[in-house]
C-alpha atoms as a PDB file:
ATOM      1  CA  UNK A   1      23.310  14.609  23.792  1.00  0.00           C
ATOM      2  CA  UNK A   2      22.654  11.120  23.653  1.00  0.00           C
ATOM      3  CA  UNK A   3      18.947  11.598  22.794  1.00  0.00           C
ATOM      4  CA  UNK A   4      19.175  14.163  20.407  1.00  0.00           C
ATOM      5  CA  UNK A   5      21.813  11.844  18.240  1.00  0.00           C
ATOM      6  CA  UNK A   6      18.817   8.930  18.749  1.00  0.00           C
ATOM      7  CA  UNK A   7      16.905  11.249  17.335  1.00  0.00           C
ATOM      8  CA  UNK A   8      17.938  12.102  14.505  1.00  0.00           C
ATOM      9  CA  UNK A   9      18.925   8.298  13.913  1.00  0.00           C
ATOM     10  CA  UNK A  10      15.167   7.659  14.249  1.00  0.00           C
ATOM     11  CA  UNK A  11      14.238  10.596  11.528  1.00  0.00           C
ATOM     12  CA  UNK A  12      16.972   9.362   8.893  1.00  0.00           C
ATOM     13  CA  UNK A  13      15.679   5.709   9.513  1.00  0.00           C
ATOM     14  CA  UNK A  14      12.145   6.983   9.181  1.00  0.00           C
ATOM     15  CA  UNK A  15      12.273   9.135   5.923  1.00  0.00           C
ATOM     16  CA  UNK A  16      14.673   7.468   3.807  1.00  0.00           C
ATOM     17  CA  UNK A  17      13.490   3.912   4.297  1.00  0.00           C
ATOM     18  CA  UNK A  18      10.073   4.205   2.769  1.00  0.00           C
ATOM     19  CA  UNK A  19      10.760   6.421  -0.216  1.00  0.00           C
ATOM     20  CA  UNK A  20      11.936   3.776  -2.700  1.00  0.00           C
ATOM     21  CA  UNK A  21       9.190   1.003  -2.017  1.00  0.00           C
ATOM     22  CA  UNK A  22       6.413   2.061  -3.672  1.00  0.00           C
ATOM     23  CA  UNK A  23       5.986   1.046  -7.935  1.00  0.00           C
ATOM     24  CA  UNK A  24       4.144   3.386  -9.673  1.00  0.00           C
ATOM     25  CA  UNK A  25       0.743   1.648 -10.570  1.00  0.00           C
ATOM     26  CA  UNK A  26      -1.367   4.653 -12.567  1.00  0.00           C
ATOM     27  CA  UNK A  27      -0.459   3.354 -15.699  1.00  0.00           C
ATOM     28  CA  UNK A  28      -2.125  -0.642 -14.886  1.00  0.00           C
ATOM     29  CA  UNK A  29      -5.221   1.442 -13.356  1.00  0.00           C
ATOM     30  CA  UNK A  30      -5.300   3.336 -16.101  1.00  0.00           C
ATOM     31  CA  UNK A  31      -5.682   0.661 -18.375  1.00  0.00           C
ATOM     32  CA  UNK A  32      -8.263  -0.550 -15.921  1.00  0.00           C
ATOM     33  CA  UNK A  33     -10.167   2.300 -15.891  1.00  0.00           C
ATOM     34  CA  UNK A  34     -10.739   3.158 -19.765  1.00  0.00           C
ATOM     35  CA  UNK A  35     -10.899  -0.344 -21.127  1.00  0.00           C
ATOM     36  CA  UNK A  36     -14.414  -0.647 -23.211  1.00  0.00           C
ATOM     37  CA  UNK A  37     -16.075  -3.406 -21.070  1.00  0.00           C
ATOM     38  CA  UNK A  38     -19.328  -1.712 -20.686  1.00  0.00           C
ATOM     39  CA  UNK A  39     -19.191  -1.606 -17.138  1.00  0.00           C
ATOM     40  CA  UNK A  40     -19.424   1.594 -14.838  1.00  0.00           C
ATOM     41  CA  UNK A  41     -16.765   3.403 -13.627  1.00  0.00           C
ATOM     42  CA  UNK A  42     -17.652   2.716 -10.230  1.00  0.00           C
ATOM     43  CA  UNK A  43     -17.758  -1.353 -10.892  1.00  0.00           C
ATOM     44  CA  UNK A  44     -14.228  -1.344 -12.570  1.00  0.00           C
ATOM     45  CA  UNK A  45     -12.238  -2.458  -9.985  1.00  0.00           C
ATOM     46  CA  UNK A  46     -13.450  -6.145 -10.045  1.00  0.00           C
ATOM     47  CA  UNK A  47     -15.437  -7.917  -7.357  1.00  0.00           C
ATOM     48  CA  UNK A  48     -14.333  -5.717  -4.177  1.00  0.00           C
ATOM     49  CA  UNK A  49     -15.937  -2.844  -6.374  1.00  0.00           C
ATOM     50  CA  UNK A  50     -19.484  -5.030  -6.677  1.00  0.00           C
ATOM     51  CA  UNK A  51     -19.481  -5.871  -3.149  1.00  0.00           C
ATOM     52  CA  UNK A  52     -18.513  -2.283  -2.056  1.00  0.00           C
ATOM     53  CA  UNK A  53     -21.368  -1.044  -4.200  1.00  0.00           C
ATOM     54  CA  UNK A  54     -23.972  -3.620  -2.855  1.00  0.00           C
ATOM     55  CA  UNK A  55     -23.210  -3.033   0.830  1.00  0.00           C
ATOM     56  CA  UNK A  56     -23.292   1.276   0.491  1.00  0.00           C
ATOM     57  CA  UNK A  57     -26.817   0.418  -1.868  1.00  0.00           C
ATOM     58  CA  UNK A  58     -28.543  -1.509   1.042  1.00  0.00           C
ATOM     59  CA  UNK A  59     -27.379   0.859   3.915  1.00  0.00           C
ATOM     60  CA  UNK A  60     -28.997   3.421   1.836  1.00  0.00           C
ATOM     61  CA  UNK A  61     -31.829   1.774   1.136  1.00  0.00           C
ATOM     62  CA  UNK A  62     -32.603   0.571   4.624  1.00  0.00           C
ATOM     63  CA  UNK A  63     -31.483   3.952   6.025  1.00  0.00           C
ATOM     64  CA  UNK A  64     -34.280   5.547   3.487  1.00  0.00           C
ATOM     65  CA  UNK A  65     -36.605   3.100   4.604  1.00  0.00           C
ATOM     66  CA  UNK A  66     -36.361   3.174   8.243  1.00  0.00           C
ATOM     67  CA  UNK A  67     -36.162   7.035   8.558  1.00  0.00           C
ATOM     68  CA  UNK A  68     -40.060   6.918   6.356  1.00  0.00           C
ATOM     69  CA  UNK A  69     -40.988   4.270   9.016  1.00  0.00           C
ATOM     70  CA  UNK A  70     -39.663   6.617  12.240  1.00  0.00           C
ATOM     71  CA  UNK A  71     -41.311   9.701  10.424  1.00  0.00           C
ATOM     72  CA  UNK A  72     -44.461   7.423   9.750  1.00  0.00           C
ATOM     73  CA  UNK A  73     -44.065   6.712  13.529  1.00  0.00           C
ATOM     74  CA  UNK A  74     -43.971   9.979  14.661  1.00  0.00           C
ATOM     75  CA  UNK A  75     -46.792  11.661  12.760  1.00  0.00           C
ATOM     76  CA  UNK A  76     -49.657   9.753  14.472  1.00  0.00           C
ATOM     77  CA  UNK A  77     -50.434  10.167  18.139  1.00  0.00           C
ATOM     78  CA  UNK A  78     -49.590   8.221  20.521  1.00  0.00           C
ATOM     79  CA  UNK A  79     -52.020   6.046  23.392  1.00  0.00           C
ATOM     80  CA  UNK A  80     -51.009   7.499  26.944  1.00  0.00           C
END
């Protein structure tokens, strides 16, 4: 009995503490997000944006690279 009223203390505690915390932000991003800077969409979001886009351009770009260089590999025979 004990552990069913702990329980349902937990659950109350659980959903009704986090509901009210959170301040809706869409209209601030919005604002972000059309203003006419001439930057792309994807480059909006300031200098986390840039960095993000750097990092996923160079793992691409290596990836691409590497995978020619292992198929480049592979296509000539090999000294036994």
């Amino acid at each position: 009995m004990r552990a069913l009223r702990v329980s349902q203390a937990l659950i109350r505690s659980f959903s009704s503490t986090t509901r009210h915390h959170f301040q809706n932000r869409v209209p601030e991003k919005q604002k972000l997000f059309q203003a006419d800077n001439d930057l792309p969409v994807h480059l909006k979001g300031g200098g986390t944006d840039n960095i993000l886009y750097r990092l996923t351009m160079t793992l691409t770009l290596g990836g691409s690279v590497y995978s020619l260089y292992c198929l480049g590999w592979a296509s000539f025979p090999h000294k036994k």
